[in-house]
N, C-alpha and C. Protein backbone atom coordinates (compact mmCIF):
# COMPACT_ATOMS: atom_id res chain seq x y z
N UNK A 1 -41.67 94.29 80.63
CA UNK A 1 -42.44 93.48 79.69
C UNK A 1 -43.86 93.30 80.24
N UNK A 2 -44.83 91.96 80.17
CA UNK A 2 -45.83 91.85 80.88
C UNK A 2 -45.40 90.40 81.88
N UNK A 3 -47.03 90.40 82.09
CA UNK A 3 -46.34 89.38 82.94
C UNK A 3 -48.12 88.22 82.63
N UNK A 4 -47.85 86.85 82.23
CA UNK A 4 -48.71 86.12 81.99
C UNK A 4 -49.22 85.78 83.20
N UNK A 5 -50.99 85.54 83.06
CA UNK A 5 -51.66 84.86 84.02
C UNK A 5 -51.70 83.84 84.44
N UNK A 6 -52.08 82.83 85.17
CA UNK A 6 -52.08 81.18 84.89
C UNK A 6 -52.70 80.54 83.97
N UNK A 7 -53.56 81.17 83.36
CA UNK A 7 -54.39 80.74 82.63
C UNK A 7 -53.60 80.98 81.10
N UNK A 8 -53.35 81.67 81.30
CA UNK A 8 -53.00 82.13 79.93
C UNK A 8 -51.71 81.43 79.65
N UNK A 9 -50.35 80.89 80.53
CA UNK A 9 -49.67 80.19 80.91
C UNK A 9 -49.88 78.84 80.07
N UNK A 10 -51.26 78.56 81.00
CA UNK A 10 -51.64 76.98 80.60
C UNK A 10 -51.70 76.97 79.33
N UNK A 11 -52.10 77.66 78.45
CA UNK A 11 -52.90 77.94 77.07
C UNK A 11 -51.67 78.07 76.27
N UNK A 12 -50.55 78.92 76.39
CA UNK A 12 -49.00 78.71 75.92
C UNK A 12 -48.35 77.73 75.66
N UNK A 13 -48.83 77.08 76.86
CA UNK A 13 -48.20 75.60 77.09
C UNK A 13 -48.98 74.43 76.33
N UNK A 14 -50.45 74.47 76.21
CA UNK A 14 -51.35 73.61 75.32
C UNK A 14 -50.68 73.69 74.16
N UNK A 15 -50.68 74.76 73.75
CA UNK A 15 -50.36 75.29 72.11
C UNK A 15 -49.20 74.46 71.66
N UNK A 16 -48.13 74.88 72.21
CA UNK A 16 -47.02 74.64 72.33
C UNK A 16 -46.71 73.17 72.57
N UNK A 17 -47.43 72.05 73.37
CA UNK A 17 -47.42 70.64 73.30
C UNK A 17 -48.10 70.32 72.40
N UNK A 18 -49.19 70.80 71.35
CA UNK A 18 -49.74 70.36 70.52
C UNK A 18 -49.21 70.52 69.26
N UNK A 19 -48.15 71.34 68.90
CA UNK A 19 -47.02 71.75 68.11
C UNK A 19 -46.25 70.91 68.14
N UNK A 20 -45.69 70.45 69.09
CA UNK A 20 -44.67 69.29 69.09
C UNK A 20 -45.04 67.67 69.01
N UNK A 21 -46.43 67.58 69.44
CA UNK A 21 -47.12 66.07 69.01
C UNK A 21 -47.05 66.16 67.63
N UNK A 22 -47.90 67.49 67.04
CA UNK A 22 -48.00 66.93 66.00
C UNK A 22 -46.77 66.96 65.07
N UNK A 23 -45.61 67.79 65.07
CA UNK A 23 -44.24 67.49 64.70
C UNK A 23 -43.46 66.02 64.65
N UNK A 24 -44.15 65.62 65.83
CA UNK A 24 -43.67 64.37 66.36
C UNK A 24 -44.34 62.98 65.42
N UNK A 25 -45.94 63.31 65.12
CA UNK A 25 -46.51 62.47 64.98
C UNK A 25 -46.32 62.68 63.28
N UNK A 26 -45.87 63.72 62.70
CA UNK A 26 -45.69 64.06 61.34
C UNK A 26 -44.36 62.93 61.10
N UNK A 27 -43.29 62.87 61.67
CA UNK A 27 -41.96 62.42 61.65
C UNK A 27 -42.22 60.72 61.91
N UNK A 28 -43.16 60.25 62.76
CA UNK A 28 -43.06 59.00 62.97
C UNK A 28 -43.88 58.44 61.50
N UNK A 29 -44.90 59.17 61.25
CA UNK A 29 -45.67 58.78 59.83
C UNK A 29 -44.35 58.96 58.65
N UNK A 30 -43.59 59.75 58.55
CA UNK A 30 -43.21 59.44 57.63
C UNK A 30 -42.19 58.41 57.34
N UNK A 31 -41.86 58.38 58.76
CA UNK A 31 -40.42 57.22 58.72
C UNK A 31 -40.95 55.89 58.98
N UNK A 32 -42.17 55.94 59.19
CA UNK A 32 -43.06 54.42 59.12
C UNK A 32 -43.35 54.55 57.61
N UNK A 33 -43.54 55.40 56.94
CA UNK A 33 -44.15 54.95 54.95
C UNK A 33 -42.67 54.11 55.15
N UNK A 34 -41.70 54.75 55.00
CA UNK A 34 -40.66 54.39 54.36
C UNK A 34 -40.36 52.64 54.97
N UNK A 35 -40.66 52.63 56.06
CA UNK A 35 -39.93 51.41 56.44
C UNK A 35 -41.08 50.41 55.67
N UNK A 36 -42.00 50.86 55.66
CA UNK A 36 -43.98 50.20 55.43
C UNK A 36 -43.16 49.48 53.24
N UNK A 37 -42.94 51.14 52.68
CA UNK A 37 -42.29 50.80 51.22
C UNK A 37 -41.18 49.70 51.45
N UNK A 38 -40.45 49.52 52.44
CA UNK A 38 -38.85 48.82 52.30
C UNK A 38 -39.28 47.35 52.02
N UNK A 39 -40.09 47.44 53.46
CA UNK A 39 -40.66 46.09 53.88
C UNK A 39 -41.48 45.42 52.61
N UNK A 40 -42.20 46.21 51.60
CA UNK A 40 -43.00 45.51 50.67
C UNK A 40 -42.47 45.47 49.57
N UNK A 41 -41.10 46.22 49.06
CA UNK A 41 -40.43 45.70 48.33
C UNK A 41 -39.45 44.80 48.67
N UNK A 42 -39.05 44.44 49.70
CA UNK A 42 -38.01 43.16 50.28
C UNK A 42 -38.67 41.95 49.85
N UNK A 43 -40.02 41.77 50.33
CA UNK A 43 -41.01 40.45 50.20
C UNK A 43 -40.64 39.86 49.08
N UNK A 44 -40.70 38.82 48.75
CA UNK A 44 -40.89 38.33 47.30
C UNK A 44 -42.09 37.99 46.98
């Protein structure tokens, strides 16, 4: 196969944590609307 540099390593790895924040940060937004909707229809 080949074989990656360090650099190029690091840059795999950026990519790749910035893929999963924002996965992460997609999932917490949406399960905060929902609780955000619950909460403002509970209120009276």
């Amino acid at each position: 196969m080949f074989r990656l540099t360090q650099q190029e390593k690091r840059l795999v790895a950026f990519v790749l944590a910035a893929f999963l924040a924002g996965l992460g940060i997609k999932h917490w937004r949406e399960t905060r609307a929902v609780e955000d909707a619950v909460a403002e229809v509970s209120v009276p």
